[in-house]
C-alpha atoms as a PDB file:
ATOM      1  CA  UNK A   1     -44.002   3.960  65.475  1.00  0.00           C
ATOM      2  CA  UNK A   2     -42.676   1.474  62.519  1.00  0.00           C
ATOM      3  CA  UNK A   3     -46.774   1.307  61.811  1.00  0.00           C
ATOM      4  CA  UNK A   4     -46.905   5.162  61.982  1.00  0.00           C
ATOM      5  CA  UNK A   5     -44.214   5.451  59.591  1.00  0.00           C
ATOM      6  CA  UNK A   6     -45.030   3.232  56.686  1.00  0.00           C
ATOM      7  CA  UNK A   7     -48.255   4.282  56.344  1.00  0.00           C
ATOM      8  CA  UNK A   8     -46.820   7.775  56.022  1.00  0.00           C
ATOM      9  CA  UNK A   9     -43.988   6.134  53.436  1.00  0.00           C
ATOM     10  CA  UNK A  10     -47.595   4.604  51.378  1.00  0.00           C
ATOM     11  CA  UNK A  11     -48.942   8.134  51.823  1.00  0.00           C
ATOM     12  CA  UNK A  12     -45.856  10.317  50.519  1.00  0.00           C
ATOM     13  CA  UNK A  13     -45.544   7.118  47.402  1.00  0.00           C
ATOM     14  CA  UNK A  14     -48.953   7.707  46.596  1.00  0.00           C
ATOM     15  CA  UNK A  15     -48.138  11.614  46.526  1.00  0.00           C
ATOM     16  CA  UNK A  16     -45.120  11.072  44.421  1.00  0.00           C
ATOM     17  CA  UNK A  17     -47.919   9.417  42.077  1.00  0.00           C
ATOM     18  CA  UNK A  18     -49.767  11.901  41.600  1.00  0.00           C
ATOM     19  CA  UNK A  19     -46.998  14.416  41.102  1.00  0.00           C
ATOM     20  CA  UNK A  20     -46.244  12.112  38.283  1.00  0.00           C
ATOM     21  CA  UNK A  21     -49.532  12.395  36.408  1.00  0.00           C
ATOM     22  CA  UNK A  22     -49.271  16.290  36.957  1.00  0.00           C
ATOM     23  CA  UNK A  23     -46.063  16.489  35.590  1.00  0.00           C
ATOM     24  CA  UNK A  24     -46.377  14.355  32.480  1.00  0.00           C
ATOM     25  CA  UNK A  25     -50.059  15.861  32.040  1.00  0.00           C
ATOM     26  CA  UNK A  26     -49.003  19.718  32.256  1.00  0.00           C
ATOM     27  CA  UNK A  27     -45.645  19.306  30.192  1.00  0.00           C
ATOM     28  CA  UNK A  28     -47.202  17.265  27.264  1.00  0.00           C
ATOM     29  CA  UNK A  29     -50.265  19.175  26.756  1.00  0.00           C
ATOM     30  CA  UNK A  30     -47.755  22.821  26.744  1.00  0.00           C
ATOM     31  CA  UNK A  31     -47.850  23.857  22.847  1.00  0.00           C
ATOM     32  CA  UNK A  32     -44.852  23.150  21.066  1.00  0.00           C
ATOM     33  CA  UNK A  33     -43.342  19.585  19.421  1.00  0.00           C
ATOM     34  CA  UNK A  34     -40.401  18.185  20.095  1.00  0.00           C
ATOM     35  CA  UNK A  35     -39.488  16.534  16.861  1.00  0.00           C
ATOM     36  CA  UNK A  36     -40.651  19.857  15.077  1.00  0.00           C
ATOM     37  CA  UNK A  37     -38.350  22.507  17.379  1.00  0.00           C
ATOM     38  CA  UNK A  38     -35.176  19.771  16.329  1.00  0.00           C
ATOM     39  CA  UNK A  39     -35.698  19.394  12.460  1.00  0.00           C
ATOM     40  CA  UNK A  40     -36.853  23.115  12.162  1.00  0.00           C
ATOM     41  CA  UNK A  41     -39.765  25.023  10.397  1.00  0.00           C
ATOM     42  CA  UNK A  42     -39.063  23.451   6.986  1.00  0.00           C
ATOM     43  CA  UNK A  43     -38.673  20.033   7.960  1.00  0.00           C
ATOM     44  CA  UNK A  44     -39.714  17.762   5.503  1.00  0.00           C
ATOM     45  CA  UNK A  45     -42.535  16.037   6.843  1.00  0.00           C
ATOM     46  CA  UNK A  46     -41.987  12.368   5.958  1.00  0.00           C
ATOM     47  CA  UNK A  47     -38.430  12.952   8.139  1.00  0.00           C
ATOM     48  CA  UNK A  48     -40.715  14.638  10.592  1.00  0.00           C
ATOM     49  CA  UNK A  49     -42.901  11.382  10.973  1.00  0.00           C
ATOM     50  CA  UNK A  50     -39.836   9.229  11.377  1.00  0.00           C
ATOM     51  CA  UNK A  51     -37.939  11.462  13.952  1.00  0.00           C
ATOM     52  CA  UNK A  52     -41.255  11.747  16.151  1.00  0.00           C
ATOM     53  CA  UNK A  53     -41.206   7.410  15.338  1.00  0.00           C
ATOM     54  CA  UNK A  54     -38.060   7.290  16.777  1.00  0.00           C
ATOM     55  CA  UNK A  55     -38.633   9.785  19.753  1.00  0.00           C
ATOM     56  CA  UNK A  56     -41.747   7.588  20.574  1.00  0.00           C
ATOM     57  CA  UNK A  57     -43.930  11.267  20.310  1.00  0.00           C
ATOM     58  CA  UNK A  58     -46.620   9.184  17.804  1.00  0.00           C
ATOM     59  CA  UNK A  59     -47.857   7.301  20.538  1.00  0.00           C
ATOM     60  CA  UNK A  60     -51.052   7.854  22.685  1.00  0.00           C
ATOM     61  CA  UNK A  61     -49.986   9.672  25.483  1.00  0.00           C
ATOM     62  CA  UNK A  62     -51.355   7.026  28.060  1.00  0.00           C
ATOM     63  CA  UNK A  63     -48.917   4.816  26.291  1.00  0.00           C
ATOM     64  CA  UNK A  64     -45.962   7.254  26.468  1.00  0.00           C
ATOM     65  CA  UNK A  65     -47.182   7.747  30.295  1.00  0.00           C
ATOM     66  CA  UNK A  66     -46.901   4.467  31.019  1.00  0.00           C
ATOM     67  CA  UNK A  67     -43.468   4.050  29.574  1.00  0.00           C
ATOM     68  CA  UNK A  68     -42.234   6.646  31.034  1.00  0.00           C
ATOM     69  CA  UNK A  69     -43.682   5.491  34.827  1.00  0.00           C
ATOM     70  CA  UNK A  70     -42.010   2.249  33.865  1.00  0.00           C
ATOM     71  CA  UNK A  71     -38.797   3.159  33.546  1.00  0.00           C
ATOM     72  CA  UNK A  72     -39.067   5.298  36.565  1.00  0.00           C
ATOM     73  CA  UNK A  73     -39.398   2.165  38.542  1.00  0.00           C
ATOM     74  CA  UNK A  74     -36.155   0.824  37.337  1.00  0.00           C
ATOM     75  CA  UNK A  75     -34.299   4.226  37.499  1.00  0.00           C
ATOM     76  CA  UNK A  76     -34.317   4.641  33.961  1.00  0.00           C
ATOM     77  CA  UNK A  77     -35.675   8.570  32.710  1.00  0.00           C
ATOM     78  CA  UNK A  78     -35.550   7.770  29.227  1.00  0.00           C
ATOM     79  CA  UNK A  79     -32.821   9.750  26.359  1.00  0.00           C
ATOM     80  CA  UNK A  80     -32.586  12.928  25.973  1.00  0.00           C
ATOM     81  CA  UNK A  81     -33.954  14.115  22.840  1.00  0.00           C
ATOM     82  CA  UNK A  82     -31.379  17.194  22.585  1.00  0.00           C
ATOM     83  CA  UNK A  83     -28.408  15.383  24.020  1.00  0.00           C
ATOM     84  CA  UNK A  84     -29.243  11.834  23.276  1.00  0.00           C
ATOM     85  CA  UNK A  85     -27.764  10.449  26.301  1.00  0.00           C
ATOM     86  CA  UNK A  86     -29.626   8.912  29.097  1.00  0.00           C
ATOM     87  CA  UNK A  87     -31.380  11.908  31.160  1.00  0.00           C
ATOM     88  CA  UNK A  88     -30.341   9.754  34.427  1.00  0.00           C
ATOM     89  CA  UNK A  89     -26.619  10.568  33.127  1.00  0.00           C
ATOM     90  CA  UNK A  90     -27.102  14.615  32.788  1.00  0.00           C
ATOM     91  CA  UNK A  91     -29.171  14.734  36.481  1.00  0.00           C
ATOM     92  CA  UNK A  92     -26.119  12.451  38.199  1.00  0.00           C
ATOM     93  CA  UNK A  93     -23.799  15.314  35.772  1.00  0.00           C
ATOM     94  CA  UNK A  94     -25.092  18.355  37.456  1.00  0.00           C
ATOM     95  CA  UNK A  95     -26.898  17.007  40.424  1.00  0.00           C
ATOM     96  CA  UNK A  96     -22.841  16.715  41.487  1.00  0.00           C
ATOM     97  CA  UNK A  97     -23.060  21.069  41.539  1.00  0.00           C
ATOM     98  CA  UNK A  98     -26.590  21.360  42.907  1.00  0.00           C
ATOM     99  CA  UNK A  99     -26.749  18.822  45.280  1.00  0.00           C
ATOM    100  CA  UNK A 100     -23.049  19.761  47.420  1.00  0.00           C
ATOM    101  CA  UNK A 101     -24.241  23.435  46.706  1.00  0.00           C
ATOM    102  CA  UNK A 102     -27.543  23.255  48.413  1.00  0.00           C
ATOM    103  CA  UNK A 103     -26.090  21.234  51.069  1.00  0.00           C
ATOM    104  CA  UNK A 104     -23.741  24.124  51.878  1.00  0.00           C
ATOM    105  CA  UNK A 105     -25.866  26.982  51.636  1.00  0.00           C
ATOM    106  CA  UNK A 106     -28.482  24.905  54.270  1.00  0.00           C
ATOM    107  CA  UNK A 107     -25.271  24.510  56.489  1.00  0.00           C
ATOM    108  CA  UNK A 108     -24.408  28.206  56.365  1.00  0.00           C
ATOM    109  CA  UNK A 109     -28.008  29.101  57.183  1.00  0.00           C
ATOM    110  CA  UNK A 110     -28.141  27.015  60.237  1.00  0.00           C
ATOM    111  CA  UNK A 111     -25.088  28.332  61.139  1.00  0.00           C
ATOM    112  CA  UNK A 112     -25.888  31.779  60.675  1.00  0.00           C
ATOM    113  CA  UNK A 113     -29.966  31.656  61.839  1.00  0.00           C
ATOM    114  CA  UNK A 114     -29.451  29.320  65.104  1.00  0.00           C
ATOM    115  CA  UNK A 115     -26.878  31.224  67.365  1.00  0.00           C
ATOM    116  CA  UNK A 116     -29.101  34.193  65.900  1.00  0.00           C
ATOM    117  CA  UNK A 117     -32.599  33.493  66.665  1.00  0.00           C
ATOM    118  CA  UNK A 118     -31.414  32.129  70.082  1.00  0.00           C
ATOM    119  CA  UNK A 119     -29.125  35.807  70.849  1.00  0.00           C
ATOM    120  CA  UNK A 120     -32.502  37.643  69.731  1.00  0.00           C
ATOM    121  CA  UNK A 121     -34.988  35.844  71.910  1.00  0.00           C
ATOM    122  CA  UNK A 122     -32.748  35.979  75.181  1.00  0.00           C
ATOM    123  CA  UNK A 123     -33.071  39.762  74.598  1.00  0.00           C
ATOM    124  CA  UNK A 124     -36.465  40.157  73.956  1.00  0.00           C
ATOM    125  CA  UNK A 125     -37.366  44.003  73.619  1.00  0.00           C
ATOM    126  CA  UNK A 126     -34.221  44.893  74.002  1.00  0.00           C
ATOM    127  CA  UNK A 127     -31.824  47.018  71.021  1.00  0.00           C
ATOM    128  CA  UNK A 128     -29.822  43.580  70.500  1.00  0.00           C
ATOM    129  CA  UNK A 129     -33.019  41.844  69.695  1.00  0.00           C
ATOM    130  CA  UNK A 130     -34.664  45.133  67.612  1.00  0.00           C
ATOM    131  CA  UNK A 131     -30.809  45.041  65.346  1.00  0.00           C
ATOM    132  CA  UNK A 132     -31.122  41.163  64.531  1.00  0.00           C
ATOM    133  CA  UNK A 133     -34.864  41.673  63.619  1.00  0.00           C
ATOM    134  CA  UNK A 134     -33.708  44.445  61.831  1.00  0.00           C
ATOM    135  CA  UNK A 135     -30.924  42.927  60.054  1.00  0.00           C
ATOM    136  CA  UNK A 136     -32.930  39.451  59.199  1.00  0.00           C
ATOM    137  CA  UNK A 137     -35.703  41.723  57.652  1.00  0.00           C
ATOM    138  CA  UNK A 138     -32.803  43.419  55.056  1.00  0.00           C
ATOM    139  CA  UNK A 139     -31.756  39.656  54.654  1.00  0.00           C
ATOM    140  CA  UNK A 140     -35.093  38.535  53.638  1.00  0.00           C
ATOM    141  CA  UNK A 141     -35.812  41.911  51.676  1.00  0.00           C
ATOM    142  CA  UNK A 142     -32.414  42.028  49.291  1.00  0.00           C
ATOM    143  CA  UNK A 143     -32.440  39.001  46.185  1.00  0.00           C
ATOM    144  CA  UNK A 144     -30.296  36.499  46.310  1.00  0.00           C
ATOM    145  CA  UNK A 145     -29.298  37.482  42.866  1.00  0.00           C
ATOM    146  CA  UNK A 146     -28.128  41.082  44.031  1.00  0.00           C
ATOM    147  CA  UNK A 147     -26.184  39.483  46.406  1.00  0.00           C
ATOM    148  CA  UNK A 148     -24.655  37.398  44.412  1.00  0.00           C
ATOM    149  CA  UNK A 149     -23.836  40.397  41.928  1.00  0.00           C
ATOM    150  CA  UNK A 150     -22.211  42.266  44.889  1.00  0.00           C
ATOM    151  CA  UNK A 151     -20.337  39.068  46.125  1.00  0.00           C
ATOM    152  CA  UNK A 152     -18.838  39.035  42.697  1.00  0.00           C
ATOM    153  CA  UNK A 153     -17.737  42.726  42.705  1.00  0.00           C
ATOM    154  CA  UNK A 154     -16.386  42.668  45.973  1.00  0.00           C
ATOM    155  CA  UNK A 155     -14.769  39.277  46.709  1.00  0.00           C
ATOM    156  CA  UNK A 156     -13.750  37.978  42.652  1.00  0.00           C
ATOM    157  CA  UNK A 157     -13.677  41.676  40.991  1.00  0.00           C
ATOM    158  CA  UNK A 158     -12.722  43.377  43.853  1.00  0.00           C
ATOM    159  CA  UNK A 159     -10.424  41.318  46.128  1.00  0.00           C
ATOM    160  CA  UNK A 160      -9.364  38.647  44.138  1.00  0.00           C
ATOM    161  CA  UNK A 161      -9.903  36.261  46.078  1.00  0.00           C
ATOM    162  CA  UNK A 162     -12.758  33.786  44.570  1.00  0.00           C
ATOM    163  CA  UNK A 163     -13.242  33.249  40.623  1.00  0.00           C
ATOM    164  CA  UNK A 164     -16.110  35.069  39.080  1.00  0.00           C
ATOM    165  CA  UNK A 165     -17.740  32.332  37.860  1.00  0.00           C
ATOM    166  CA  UNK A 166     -17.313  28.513  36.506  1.00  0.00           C
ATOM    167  CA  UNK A 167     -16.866  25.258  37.981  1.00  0.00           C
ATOM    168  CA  UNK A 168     -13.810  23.458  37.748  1.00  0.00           C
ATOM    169  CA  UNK A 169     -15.398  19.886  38.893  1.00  0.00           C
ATOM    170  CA  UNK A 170     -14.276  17.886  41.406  1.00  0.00           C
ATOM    171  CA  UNK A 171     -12.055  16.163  39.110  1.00  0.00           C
ATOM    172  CA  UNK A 172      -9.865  18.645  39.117  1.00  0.00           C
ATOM    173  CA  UNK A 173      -9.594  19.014  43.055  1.00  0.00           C
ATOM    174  CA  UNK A 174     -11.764  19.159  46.338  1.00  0.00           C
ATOM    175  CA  UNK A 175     -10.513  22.284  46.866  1.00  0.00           C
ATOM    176  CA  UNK A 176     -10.809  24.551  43.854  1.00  0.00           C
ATOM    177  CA  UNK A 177     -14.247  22.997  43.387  1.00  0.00           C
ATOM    178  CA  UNK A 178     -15.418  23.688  46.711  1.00  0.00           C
ATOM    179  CA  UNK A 179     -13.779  27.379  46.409  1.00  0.00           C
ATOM    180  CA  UNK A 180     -15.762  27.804  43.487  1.00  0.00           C
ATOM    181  CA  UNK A 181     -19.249  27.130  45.400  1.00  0.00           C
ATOM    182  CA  UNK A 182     -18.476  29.304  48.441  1.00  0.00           C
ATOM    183  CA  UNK A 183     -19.710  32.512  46.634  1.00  0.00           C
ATOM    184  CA  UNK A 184     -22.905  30.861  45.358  1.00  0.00           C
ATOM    185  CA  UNK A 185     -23.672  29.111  48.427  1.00  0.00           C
ATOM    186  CA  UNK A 186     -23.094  32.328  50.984  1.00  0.00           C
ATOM    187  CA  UNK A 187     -25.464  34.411  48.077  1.00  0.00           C
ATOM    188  CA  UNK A 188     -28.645  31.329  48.605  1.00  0.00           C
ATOM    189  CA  UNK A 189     -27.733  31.131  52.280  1.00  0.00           C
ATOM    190  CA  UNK A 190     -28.046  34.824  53.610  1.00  0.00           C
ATOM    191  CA  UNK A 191     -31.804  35.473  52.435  1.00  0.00           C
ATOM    192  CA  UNK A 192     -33.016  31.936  53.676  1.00  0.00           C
ATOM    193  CA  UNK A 193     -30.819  32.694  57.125  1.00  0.00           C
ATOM    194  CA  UNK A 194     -33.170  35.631  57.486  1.00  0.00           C
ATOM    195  CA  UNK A 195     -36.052  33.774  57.310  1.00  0.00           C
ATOM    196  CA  UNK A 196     -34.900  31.435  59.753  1.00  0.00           C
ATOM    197  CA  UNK A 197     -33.682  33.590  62.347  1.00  0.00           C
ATOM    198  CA  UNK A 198     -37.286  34.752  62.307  1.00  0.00           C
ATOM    199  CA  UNK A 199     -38.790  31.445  62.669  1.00  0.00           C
ATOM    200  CA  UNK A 200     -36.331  30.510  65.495  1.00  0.00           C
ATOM    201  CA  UNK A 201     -36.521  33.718  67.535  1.00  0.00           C
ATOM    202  CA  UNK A 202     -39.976  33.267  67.435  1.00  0.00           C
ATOM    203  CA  UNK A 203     -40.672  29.694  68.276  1.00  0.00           C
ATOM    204  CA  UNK A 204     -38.172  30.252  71.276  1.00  0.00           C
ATOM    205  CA  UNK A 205     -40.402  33.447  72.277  1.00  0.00           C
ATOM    206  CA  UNK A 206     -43.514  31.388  72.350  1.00  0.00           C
ATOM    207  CA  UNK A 207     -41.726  28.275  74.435  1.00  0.00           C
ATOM    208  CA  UNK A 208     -40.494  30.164  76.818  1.00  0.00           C
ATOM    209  CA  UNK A 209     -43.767  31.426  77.988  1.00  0.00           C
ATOM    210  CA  UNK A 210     -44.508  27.901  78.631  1.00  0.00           C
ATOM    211  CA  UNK A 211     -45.352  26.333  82.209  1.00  0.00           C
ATOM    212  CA  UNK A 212     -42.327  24.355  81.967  1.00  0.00           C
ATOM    213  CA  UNK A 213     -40.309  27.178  81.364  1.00  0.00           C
ATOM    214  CA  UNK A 214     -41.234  28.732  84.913  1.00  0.00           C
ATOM    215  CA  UNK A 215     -40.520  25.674  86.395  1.00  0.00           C
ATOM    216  CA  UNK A 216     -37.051  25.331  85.200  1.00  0.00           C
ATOM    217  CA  UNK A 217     -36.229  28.873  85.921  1.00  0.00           C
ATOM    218  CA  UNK A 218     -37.984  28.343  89.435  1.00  0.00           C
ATOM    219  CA  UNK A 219     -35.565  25.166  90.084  1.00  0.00           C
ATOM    220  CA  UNK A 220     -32.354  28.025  89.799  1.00  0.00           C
ATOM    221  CA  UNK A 221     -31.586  27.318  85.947  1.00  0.00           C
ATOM    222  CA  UNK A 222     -30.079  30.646  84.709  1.00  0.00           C
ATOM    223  CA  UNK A 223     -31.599  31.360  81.302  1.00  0.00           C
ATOM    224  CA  UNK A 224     -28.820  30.210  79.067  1.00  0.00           C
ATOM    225  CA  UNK A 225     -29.151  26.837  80.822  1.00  0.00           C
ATOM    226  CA  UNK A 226     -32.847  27.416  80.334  1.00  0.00           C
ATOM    227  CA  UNK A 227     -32.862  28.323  76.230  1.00  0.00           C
ATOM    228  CA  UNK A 228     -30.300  25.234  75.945  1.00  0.00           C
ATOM    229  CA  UNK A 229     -31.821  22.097  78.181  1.00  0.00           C
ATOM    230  CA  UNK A 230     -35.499  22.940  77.658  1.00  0.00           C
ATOM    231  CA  UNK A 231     -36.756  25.817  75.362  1.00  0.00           C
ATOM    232  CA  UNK A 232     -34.416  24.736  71.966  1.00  0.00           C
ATOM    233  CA  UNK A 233     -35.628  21.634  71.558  1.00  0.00           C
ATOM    234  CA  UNK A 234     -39.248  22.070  71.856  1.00  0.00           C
ATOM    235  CA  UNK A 235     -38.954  25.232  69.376  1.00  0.00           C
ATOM    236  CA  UNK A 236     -37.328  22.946  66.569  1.00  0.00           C
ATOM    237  CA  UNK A 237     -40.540  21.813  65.531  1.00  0.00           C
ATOM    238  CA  UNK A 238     -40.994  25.305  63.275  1.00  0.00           C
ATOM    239  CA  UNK A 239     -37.647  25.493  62.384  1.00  0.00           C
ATOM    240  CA  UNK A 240     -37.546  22.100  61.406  1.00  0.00           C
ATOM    241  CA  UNK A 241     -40.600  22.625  58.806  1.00  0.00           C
ATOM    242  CA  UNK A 242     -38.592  25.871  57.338  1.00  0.00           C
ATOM    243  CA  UNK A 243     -35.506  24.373  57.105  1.00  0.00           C
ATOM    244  CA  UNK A 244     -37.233  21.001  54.894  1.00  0.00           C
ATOM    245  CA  UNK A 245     -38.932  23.767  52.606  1.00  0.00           C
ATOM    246  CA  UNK A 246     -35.767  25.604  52.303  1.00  0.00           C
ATOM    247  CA  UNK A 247     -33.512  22.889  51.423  1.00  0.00           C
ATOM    248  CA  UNK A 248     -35.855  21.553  48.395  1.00  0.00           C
ATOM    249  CA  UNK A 249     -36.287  25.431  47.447  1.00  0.00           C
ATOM    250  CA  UNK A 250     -32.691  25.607  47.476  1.00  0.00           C
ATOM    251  CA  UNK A 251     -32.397  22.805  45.505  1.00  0.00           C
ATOM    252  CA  UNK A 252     -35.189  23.544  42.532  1.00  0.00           C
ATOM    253  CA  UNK A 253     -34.591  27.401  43.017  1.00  0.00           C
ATOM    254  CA  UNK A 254     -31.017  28.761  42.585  1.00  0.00           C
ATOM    255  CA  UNK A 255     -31.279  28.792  38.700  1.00  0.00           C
ATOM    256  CA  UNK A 256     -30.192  32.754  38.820  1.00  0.00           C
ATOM    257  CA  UNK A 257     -27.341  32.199  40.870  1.00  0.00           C
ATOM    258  CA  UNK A 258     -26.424  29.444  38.818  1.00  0.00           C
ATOM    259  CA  UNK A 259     -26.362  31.680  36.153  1.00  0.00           C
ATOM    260  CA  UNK A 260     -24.802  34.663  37.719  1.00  0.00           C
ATOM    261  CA  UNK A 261     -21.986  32.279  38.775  1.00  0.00           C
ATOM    262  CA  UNK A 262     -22.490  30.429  35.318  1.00  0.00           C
ATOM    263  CA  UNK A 263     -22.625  26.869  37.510  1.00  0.00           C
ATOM    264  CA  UNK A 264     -23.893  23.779  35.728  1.00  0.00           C
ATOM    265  CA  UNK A 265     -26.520  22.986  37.899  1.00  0.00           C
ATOM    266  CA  UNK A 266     -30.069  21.443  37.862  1.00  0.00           C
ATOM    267  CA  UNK A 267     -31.198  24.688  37.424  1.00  0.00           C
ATOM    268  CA  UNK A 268     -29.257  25.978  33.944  1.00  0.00           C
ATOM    269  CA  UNK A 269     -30.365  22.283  32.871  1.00  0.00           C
ATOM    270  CA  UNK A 270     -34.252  23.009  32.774  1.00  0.00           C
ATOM    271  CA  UNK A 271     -33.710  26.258  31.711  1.00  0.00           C
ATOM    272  CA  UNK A 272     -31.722  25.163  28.692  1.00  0.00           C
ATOM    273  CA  UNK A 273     -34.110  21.832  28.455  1.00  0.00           C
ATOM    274  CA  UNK A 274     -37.092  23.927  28.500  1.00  0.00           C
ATOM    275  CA  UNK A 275     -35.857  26.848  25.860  1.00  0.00           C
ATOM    276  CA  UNK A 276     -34.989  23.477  23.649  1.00  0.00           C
ATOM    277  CA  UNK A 277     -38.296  21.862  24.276  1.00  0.00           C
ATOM    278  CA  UNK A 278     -36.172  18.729  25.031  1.00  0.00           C
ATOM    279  CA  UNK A 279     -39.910  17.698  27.926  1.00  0.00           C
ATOM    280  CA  UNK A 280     -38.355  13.915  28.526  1.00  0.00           C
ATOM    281  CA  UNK A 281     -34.847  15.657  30.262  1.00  0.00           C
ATOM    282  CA  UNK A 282     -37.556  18.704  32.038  1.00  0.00           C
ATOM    283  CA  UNK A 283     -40.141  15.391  33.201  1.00  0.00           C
ATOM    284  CA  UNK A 284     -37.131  13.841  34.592  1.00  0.00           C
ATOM    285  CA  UNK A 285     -35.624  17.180  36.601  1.00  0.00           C
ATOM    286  CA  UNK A 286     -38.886  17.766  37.735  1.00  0.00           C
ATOM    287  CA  UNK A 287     -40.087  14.184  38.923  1.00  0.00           C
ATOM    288  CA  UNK A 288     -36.274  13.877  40.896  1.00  0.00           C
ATOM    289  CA  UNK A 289     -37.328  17.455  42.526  1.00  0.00           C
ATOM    290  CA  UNK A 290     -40.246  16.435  43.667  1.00  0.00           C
ATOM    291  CA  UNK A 291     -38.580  13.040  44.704  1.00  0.00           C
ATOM    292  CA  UNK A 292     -36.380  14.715  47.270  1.00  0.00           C
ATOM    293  CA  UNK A 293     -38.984  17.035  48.661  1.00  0.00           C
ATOM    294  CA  UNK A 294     -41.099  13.931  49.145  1.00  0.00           C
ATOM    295  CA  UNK A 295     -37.919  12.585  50.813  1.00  0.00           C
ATOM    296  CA  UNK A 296     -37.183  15.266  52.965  1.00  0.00           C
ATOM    297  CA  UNK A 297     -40.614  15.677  54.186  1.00  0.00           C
ATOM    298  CA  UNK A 298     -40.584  12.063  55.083  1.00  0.00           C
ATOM    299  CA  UNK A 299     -36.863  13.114  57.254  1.00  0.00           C
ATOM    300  CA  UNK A 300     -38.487  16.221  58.753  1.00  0.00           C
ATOM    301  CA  UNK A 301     -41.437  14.251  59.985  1.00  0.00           C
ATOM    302  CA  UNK A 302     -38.737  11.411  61.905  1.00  0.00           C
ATOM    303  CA  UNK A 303     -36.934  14.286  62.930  1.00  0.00           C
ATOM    304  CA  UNK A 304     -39.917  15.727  64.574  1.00  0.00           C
ATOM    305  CA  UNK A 305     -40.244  12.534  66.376  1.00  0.00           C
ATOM    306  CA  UNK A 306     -36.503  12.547  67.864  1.00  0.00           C
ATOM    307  CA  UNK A 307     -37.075  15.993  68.930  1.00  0.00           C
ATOM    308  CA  UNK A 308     -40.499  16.163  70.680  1.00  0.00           C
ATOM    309  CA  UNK A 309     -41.935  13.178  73.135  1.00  0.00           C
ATOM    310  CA  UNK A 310     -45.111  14.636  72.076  1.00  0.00           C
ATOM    311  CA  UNK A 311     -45.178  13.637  68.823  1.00  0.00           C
ATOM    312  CA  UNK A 312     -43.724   9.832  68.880  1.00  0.00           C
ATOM    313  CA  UNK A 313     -46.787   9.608  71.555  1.00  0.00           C
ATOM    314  CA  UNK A 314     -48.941  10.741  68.869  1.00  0.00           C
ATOM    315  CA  UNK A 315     -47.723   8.844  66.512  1.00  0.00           C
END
């Protein structure tokens, strides 16, 4: 297994090399300069020469490449051209929103699509089962953003009870900091809990037409001892896979509910780093994105293993 698993860490590296190429390739050949967005359209152009000097934009871009993949080995992303502070500095900034944000809208989903998916498939056919497949289809079907919208009106507008928008930071408390992501995080959550209900209800249908399952049943299990001892675990495997994609969506995607909630997150930062053409701070957002999906994959595939003999014997 320890073989099995750094040859998959050398395979998901080697991605993460690629990704790198991609990234720098696609963001440096997108029209637009830098130096010339910062000193405006009637920049004089021997101050126009220095500033792209100083950015290092006069260099080949194998050279600039190069840099830049050497300072990713030492955790350095370079300066931001807008900000001019170190682009490690504004990820770690709002990486402290995105990061406990996605982590509790994940958490609400499992929470929400588990007990679900496993209530649907013990009723298979039946109206419980046709109202959860009903309600995880609406789930899936509404925008995150319109929920957010109507979170807003009801609980901040509304009730009072939540702010509208804004993030104290954690500076100022755990708990009006956390208060302020519980809105945002329920609005990602509810869509992706849809999806996952689906996936679960599903993967339990197909397990428990399994040999096994006939078996246990046969032995005098009653079917809630059934769905927990035998037919859960082996119907993680898809839910597992959904719930890696979904965390690293969550992660990358939630730059409209970061705005309807007006949260400094990853997402507002590309946004703003892209309308600013500031590439060196939108390279480094990027490359950390795919850095966790490469890390998560690499989590989902050991999880995998703890979950299913079947796959440590492949491995």
């Amino acid at each position: 297994m320890a073989g099995y698993l750094l040859q998959r860490l050398a395979s998901l590296a080697l991605t993460l090399l690629v990704a790198t190429i991609v990234i720098f390739a696609a963001l440096n050949l997108a029209p637009g300069d830098p130096a010339s967005f910062m000193m405006g359209l009637n920049a004089d152009p021997e101050a126009l020469a220095q500033l792209r000097h100083e950015l290092g934009l006069d260099l080949p871009s194998w050279q600039r490449y190069l840099a830049w993949l050497g300072g990713l080995a030492t955790g350095d992303l370079g300066v931001s051209y807008t900000y001019r502070v170190p682009v490690v500095e504004l990820i770690g900034e709002r990486l402290d929103v995105s990061l406990p944000l996605t982590l509790m809208a994940t958490a609400l989903s499992l929470m929400i699509a588990i007990p679900l998916g496993i209530f649907a498939a013990a009723r298979r056919g039946k109206f419980a089962d046709a109202a959860v497949v009903g309600a995880t289809q609406l789930g899936v079907a509404i925008p995150n953003f319109w929920v957010a919208l109507l979170l807003v009106f009801v609980f901040a507008t509304g009730l009072r009870w939540f702010s509208a928008g804004g993030f104290p930071g954690w500076g100022e408390g755990f708990a009006p900091a956390l208060q302020a992501l519980i809105l945002p995080a329920i609005a990602l959550a509810l869509p992706q809990a849809g999806i996952l209900t689906r996936i679960t209800r599903s993967a339990l249908i197909d397990t428990l037409s399994e040999d096994y399952i006939r078996t246990a049943r046969a032995k005098g299990l009653d079917e809630a001892q059934t769905l927990r001892r035998h037919a859960l675990r082996n119907a993680m495997i898809p839910v597992l896979t959904i719930l890696g994609l979904q965390f690293t969506f969550l992660l990358a995607g939630a730059i409209i509910v970061e705005n309807v909630f007006y949260l400094p997150g990853l997402g507002r930062l590309v946004l703003q780093a892209i309308t600013q053409r500031d590439l060196i701070v939108v390279q480094g957002v990027v490359v950390v994105l795919v850095a966790a999906a490469v890390a998560v994959t690499f989590l989902v595939e050991i999880a995998y293993m703890l979950v299913d003999p079947r796959v440590r014997a492949r491995s």
